[in-house]
PDB file of N, CA and C in Angstrom:
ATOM      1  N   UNK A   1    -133.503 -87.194  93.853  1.00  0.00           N
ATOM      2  CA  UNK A   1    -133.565 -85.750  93.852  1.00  0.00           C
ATOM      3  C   UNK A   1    -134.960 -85.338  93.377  1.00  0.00           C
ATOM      4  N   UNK A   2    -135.721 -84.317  94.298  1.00  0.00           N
ATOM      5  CA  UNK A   2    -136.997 -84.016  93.539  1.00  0.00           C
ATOM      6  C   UNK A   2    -136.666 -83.458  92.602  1.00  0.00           C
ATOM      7  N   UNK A   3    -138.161 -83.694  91.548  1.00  0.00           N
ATOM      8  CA  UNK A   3    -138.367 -82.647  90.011  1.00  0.00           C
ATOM      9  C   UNK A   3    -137.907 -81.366  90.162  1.00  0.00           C
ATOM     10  N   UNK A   4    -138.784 -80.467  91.362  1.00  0.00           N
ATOM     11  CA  UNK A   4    -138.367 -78.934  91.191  1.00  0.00           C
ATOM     12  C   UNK A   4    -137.017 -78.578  91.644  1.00  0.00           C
ATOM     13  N   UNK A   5    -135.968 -79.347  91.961  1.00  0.00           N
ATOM     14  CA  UNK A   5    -134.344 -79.318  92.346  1.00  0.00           C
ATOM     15  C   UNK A   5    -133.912 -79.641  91.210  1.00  0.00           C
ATOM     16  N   UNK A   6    -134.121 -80.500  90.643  1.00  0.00           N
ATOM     17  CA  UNK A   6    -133.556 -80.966  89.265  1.00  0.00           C
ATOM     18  C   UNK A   6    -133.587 -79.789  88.322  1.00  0.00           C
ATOM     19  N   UNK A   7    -135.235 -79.592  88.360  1.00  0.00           N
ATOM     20  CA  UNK A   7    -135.705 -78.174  87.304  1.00  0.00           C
ATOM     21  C   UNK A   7    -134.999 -77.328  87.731  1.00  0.00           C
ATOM     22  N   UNK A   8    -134.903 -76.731  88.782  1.00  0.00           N
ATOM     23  CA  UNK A   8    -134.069 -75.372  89.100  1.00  0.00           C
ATOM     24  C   UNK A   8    -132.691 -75.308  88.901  1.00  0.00           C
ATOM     25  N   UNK A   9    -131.752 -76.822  89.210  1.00  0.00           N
ATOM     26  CA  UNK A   9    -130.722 -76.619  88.744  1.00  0.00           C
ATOM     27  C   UNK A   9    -130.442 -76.354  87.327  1.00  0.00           C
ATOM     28  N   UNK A  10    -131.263 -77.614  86.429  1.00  0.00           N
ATOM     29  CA  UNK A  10    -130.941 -77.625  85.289  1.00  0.00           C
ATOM     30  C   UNK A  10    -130.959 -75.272  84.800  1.00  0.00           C
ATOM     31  N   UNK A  11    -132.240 -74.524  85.195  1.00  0.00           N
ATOM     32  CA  UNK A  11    -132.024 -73.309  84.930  1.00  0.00           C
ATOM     33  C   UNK A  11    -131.563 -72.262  85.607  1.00  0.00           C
ATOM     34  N   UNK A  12    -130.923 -73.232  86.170  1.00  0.00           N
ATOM     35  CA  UNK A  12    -129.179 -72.067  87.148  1.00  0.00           C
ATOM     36  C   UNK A  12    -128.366 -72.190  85.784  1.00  0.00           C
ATOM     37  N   UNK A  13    -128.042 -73.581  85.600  1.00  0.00           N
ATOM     38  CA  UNK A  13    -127.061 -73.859  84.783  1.00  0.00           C
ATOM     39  C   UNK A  13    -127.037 -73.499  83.450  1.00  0.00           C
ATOM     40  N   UNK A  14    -128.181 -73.846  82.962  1.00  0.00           N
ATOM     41  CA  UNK A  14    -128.240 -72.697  81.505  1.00  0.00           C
ATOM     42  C   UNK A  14    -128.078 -71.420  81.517  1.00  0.00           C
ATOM     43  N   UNK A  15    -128.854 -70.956  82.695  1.00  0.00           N
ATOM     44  CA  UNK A  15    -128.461 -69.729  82.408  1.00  0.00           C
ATOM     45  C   UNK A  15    -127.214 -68.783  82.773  1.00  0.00           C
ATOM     46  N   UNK A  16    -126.035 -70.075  83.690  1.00  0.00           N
ATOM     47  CA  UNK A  16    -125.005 -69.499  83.793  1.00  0.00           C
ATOM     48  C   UNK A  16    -124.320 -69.597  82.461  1.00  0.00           C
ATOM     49  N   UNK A  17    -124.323 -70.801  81.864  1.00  0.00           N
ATOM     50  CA  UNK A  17    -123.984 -71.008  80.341  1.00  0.00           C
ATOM     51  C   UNK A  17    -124.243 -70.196  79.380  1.00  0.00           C
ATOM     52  N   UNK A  18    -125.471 -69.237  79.561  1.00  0.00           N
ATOM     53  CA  UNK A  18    -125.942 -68.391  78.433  1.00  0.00           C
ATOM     54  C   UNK A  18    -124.839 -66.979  79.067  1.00  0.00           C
ATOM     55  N   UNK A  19    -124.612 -66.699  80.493  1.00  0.00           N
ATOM     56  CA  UNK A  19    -124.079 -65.691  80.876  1.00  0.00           C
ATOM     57  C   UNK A  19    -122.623 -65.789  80.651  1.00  0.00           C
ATOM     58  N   UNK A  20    -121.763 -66.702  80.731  1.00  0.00           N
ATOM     59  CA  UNK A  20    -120.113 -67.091  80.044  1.00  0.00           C
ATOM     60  C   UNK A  20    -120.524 -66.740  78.822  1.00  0.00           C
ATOM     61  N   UNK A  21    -121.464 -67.528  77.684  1.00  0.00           N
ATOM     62  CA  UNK A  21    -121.176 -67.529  76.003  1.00  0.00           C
ATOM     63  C   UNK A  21    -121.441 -65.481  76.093  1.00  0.00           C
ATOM     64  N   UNK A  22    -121.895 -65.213  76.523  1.00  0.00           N
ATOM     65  CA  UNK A  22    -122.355 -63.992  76.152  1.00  0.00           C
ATOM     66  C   UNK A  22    -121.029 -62.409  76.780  1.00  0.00           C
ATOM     67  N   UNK A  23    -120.282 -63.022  77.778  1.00  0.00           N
ATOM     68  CA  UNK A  23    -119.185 -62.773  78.309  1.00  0.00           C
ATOM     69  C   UNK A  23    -117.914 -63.064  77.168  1.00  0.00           C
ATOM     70  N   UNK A  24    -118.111 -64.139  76.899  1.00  0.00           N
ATOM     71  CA  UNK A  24    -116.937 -64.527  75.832  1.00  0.00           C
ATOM     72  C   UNK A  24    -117.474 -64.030  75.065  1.00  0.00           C
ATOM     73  N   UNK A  25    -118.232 -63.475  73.993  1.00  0.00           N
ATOM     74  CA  UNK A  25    -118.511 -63.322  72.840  1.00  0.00           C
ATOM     75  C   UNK A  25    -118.360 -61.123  73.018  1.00  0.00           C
ATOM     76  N   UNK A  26    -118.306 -60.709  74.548  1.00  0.00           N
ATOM     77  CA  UNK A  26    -117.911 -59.000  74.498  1.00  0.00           C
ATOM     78  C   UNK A  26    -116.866 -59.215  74.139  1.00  0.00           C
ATOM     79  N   UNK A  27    -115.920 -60.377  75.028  1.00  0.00           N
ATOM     80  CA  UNK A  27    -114.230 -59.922  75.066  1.00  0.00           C
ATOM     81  C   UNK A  27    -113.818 -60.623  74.267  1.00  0.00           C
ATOM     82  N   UNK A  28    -114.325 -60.625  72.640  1.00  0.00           N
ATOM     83  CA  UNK A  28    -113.955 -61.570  71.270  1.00  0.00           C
ATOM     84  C   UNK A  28    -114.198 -60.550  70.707  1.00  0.00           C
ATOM     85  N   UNK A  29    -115.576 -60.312  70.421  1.00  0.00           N
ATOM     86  CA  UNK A  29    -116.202 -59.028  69.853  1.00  0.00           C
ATOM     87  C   UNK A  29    -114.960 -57.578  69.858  1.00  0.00           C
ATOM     88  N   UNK A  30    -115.059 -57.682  70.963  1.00  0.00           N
ATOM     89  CA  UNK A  30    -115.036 -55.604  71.500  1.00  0.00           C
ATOM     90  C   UNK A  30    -113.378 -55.752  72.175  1.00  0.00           C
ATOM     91  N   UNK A  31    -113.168 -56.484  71.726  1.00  0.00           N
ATOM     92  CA  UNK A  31    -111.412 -57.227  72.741  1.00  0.00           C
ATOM     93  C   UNK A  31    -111.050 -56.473  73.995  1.00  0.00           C
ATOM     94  N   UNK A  32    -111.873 -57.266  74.494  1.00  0.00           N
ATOM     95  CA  UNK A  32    -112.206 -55.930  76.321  1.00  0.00           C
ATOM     96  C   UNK A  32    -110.469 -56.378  76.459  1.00  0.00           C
ATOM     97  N   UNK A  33    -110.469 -55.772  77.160  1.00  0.00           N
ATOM     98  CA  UNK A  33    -108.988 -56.322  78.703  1.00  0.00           C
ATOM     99  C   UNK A  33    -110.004 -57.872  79.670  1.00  0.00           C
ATOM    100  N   UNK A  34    -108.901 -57.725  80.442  1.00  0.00           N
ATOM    101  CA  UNK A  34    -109.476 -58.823  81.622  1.00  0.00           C
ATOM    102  C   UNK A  34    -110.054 -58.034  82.896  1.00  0.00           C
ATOM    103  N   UNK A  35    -109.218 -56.765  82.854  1.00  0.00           N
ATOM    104  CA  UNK A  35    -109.989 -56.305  83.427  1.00  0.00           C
ATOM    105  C   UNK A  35    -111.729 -55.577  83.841  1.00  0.00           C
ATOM    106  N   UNK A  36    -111.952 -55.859  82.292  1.00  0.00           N
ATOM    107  CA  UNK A  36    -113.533 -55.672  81.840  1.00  0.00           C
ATOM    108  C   UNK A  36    -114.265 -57.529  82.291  1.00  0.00           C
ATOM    109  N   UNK A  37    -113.147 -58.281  82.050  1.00  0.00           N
ATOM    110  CA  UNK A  37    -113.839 -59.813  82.475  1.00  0.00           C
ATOM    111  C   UNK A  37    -114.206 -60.012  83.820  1.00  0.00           C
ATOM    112  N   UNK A  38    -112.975 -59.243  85.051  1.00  0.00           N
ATOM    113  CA  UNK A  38    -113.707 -59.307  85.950  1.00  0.00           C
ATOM    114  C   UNK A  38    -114.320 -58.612  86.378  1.00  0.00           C
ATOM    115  N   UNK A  39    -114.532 -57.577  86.055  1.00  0.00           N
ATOM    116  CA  UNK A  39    -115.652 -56.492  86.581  1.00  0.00           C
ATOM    117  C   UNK A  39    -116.969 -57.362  86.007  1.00  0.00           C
ATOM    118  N   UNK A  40    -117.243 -57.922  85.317  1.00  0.00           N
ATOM    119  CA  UNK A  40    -118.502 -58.776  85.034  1.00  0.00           C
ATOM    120  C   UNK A  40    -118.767 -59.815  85.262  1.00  0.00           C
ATOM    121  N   UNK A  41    -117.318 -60.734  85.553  1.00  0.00           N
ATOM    122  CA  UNK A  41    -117.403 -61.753  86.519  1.00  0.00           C
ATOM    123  C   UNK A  41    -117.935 -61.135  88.090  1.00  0.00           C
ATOM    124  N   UNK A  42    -117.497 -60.467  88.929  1.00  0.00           N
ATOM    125  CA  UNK A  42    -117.852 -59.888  89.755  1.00  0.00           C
ATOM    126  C   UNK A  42    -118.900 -59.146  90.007  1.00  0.00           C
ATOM    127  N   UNK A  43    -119.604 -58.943  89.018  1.00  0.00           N
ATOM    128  CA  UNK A  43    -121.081 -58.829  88.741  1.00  0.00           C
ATOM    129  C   UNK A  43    -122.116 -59.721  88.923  1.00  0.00           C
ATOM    130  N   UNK A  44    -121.530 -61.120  87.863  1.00  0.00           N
ATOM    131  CA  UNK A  44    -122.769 -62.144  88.094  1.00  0.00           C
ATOM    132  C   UNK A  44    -122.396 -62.567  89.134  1.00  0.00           C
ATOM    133  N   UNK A  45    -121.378 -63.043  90.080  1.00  0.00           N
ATOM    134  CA  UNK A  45    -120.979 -63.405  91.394  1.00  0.00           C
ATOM    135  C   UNK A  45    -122.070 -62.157  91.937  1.00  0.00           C
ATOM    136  N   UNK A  46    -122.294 -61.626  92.392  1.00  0.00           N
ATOM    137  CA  UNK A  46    -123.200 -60.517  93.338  1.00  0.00           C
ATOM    138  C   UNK A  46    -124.677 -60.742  92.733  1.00  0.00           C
ATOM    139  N   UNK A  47    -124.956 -60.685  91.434  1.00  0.00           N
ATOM    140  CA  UNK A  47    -126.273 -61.087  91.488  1.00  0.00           C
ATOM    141  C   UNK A  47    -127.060 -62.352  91.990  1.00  0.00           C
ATOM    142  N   UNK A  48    -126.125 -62.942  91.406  1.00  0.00           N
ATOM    143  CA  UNK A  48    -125.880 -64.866  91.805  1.00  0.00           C
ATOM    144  C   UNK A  48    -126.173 -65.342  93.593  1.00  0.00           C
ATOM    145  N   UNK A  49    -125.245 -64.370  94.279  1.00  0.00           N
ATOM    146  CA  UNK A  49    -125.010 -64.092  95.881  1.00  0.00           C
ATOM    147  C   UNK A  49    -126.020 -64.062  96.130  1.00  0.00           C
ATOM    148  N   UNK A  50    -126.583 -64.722  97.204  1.00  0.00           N
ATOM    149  CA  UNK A  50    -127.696 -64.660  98.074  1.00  0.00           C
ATOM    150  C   UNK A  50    -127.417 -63.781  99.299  1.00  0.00           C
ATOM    151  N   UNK A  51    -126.314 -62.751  99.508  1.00  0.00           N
ATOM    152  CA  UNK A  51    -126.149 -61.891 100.537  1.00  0.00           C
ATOM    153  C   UNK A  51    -125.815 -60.358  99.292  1.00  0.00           C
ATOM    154  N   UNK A  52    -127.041 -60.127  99.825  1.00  0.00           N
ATOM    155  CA  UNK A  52    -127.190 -58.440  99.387  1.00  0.00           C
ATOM    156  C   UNK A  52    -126.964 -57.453 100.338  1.00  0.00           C
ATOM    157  N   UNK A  53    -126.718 -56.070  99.875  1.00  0.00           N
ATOM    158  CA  UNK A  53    -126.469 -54.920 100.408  1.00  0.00           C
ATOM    159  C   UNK A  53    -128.262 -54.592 101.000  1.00  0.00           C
ATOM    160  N   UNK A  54    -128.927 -54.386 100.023  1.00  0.00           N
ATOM    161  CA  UNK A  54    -130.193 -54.364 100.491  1.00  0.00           C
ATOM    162  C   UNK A  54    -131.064 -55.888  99.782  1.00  0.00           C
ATOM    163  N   UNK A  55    -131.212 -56.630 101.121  1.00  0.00           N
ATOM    164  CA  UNK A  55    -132.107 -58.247 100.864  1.00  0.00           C
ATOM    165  C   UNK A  55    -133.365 -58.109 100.177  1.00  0.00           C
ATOM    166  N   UNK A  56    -133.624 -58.963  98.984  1.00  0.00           N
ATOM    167  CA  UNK A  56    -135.207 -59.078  98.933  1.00  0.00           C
ATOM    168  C   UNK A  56    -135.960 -60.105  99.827  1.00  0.00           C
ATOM    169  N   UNK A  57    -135.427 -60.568 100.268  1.00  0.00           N
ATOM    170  CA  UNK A  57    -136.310 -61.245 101.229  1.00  0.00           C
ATOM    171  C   UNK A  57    -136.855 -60.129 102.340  1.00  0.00           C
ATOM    172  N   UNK A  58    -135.986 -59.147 102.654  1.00  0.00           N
ATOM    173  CA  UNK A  58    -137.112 -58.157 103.853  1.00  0.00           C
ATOM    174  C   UNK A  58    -137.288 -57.444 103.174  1.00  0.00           C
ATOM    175  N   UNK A  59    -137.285 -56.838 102.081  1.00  0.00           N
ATOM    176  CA  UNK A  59    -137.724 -55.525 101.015  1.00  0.00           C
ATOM    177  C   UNK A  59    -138.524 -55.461 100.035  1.00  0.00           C
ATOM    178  N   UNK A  60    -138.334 -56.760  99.491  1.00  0.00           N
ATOM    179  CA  UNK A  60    -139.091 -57.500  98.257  1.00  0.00           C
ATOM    180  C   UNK A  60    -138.891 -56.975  97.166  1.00  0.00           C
ATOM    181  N   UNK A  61    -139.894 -56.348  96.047  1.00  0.00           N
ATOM    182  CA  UNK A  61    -138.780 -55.241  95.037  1.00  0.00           C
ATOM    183  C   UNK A  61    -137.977 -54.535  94.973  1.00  0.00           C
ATOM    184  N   UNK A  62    -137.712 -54.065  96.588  1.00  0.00           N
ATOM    185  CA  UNK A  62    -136.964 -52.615  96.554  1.00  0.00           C
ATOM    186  C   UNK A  62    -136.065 -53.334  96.613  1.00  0.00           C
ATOM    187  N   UNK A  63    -135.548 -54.702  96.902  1.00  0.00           N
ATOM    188  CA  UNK A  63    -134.084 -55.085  96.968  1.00  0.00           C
ATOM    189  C   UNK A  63    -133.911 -55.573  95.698  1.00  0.00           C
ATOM    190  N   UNK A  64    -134.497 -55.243  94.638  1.00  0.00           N
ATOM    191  CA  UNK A  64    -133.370 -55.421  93.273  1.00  0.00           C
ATOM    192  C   UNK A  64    -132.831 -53.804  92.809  1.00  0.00           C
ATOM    193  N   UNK A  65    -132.409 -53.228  93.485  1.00  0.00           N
ATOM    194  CA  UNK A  65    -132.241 -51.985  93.122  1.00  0.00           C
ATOM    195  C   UNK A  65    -130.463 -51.545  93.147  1.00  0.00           C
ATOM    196  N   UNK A  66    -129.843 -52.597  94.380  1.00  0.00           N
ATOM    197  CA  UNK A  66    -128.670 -52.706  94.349  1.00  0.00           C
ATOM    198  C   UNK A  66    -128.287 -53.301  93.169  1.00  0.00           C
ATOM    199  N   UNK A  67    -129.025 -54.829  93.092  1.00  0.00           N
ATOM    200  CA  UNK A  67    -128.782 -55.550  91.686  1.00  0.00           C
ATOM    201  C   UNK A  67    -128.538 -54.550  90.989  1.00  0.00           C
ATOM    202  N   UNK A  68    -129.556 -53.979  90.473  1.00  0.00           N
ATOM    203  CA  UNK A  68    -129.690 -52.958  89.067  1.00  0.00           C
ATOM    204  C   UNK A  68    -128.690 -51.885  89.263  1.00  0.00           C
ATOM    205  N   UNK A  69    -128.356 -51.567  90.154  1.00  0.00           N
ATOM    206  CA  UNK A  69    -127.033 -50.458  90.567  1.00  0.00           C
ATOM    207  C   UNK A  69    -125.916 -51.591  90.229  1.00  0.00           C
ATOM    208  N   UNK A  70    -125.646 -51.890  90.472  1.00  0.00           N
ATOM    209  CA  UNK A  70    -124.390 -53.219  90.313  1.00  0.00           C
ATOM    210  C   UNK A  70    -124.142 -53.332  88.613  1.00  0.00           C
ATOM    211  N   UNK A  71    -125.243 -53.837  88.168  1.00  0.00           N
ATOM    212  CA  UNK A  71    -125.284 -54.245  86.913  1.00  0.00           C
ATOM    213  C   UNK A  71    -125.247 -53.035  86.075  1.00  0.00           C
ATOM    214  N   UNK A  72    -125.993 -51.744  86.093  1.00  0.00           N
ATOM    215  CA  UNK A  72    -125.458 -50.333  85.521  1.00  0.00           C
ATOM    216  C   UNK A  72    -123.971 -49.888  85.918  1.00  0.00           C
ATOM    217  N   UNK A  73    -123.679 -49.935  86.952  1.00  0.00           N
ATOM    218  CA  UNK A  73    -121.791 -49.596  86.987  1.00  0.00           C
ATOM    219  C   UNK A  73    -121.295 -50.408  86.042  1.00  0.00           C
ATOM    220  N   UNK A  74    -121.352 -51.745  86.033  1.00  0.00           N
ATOM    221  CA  UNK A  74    -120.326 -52.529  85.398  1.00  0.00           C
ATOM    222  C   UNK A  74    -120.895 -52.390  83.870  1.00  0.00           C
ATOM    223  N   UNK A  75    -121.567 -52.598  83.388  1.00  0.00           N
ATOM    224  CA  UNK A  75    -122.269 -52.042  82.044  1.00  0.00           C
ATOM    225  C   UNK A  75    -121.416 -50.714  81.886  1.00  0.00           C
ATOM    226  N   UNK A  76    -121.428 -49.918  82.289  1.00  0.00           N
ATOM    227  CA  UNK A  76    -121.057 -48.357  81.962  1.00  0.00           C
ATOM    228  C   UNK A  76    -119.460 -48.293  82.193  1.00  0.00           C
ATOM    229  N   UNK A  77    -118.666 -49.161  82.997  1.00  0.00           N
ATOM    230  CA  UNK A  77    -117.430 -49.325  83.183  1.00  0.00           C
ATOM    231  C   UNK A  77    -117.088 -50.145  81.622  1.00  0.00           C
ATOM    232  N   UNK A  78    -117.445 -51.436  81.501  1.00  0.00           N
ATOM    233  CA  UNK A  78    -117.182 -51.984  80.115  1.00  0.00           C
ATOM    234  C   UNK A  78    -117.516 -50.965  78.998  1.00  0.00           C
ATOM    235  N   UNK A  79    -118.804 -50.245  78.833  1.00  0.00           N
ATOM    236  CA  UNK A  79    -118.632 -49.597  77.192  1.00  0.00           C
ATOM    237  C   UNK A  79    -117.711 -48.507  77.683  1.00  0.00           C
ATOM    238  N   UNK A  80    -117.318 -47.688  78.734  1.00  0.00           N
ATOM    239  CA  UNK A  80    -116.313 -46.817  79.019  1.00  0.00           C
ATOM    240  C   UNK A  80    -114.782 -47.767  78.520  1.00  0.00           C
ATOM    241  N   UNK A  81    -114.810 -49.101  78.663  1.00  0.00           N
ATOM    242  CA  UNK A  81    -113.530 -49.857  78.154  1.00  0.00           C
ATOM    243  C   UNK A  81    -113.382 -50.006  76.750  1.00  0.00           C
ATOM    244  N   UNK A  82    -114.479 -50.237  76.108  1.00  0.00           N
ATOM    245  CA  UNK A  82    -114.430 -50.472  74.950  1.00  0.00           C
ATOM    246  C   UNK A  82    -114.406 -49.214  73.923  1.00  0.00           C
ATOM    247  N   UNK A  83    -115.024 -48.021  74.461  1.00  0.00           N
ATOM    248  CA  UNK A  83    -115.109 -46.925  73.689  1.00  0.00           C
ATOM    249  C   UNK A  83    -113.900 -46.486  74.163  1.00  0.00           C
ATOM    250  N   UNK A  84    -112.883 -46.475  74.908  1.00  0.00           N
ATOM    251  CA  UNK A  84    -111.793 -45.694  75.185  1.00  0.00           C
ATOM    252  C   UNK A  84    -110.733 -46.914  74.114  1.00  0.00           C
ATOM    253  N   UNK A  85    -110.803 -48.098  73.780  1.00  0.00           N
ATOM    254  CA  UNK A  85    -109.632 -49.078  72.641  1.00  0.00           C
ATOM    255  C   UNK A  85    -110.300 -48.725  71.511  1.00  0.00           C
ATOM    256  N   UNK A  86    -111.233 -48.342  71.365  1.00  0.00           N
ATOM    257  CA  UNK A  86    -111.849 -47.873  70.184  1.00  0.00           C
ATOM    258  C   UNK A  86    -111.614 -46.813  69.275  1.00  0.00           C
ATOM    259  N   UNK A  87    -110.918 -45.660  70.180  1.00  0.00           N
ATOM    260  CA  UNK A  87    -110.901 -44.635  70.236  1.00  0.00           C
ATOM    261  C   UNK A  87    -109.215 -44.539  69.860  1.00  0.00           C
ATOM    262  N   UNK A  88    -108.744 -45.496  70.798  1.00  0.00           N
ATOM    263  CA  UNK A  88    -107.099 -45.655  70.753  1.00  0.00           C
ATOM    264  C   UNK A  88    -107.178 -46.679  69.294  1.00  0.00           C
ATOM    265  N   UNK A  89    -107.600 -47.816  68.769  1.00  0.00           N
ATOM    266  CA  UNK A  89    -106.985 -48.072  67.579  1.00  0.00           C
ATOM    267  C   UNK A  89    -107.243 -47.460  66.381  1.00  0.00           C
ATOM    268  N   UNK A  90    -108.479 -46.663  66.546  1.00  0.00           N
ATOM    269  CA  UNK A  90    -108.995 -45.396  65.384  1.00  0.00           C
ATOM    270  C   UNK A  90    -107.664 -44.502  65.146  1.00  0.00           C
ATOM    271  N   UNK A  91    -106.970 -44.129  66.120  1.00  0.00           N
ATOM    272  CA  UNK A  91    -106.225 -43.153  66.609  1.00  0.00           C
ATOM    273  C   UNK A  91    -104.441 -43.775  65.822  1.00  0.00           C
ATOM    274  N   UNK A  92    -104.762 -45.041  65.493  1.00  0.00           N
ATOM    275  CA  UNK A  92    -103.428 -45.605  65.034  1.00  0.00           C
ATOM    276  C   UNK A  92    -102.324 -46.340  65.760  1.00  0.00           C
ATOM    277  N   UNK A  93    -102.903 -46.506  67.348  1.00  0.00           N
ATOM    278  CA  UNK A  93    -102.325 -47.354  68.511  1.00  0.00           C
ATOM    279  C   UNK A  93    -101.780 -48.268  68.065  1.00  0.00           C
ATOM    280  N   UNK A  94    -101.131 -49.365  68.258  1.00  0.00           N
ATOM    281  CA  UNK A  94    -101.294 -50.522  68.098  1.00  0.00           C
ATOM    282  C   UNK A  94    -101.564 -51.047  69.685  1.00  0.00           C
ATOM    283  N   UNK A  95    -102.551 -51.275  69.907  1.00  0.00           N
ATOM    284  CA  UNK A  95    -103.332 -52.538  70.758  1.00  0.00           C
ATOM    285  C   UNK A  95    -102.608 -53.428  70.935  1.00  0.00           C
ATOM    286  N   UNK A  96    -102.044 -54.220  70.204  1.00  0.00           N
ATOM    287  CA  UNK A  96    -101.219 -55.903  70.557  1.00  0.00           C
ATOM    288  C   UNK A  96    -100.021 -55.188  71.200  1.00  0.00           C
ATOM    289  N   UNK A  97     -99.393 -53.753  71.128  1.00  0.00           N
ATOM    290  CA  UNK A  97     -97.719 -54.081  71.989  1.00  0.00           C
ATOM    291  C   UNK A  97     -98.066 -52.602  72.764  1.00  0.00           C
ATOM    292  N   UNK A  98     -99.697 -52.372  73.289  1.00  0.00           N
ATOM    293  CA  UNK A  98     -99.672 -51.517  74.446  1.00  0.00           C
ATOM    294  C   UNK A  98     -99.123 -51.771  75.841  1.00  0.00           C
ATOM    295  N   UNK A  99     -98.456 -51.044  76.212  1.00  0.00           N
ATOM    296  CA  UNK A  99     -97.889 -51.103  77.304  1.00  0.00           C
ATOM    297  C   UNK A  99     -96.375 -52.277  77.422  1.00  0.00           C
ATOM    298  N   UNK A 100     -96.565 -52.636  76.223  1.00  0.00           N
ATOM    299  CA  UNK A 100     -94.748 -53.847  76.015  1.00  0.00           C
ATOM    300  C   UNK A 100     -93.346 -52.456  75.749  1.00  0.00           C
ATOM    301  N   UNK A 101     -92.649 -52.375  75.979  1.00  0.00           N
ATOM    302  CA  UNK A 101     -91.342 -52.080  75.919  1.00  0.00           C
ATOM    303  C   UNK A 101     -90.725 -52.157  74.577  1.00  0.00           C
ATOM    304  N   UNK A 102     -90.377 -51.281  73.890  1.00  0.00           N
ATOM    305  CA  UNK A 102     -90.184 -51.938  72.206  1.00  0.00           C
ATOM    306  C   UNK A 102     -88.300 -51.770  72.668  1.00  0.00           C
ATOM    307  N   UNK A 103     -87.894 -50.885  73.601  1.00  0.00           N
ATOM    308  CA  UNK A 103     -86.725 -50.327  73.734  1.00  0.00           C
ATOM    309  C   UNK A 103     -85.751 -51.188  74.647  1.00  0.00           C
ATOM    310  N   UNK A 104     -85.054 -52.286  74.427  1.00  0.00           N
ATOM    311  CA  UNK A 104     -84.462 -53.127  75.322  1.00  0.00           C
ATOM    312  C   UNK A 104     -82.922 -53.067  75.928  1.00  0.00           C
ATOM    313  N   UNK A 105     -82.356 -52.138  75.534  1.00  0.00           N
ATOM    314  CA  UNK A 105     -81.290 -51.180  76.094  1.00  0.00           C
ATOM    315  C   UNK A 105     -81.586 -50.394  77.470  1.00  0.00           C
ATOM    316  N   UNK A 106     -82.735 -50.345  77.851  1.00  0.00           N
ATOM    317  CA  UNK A 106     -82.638 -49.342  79.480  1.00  0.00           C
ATOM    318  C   UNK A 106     -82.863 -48.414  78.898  1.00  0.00           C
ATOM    319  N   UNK A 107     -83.049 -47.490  80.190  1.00  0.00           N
ATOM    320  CA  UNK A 107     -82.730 -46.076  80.536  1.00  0.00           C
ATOM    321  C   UNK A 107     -81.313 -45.228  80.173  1.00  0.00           C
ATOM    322  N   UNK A 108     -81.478 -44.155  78.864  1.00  0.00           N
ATOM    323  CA  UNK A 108     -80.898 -43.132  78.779  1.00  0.00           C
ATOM    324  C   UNK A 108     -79.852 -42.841  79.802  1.00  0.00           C
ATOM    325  N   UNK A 109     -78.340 -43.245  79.786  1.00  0.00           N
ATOM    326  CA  UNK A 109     -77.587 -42.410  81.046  1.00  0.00           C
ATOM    327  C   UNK A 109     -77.753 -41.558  80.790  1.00  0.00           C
ATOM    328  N   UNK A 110     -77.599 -40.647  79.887  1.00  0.00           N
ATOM    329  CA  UNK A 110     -77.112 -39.076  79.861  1.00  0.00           C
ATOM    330  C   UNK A 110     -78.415 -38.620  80.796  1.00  0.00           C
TER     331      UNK A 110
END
């Protein structure tokens, strides 16, 4: 295998490694949902993607602009996740049995 294949993999791979530890450490931190995991999984998948909405290969700078659109939604979707549980356990929620059923009898006939 040439040097510069070797080199490039080896800094794909770190830096996918630095992009998981830093993923795991929001939804530890800030206790996203999963649904905040994949909106950022689905993020680095699109940056990662070599098929863009607008290519840098025919645009050259102007095609990191989707990137940077991509990466501001999902940024602004996660602190919109985290400031809205934030807001709910300030508030006296309990977080661990949102959305569980505490009532195991059914529905009220009357």
């Amino acid at each position: 295998m040439p040097d510069w294949l070797r080199t490039t993999l080896l800094i794909v791979g770190v830096l996918a490694l630095l992009m998981v530890l830093a993923i795991g450490y929001v939804m530890w931190r800030y206790r996203l949902p999963p649904r905040g995991l994949i909106a950022m999984g689905g993020a680095a998948l699109y940056l990662i993607s070599p098929i863009d909405v607008v290519p840098e290969a025919i645009f050259g700078p102007l095609g990191l602009i989707d990137d940077a659109g991509v990466t501001a939604a999902v940024v602004l979707f996660v602190y919109k996740l985290v400031k809205a549980r934030r807001i709910l356990a300030d508030g006296g929620v309990d977080l661990g049995r949102l959305g569980r059923r505490t009532d195991r009898r059914g529905p009220d006939p009357t």
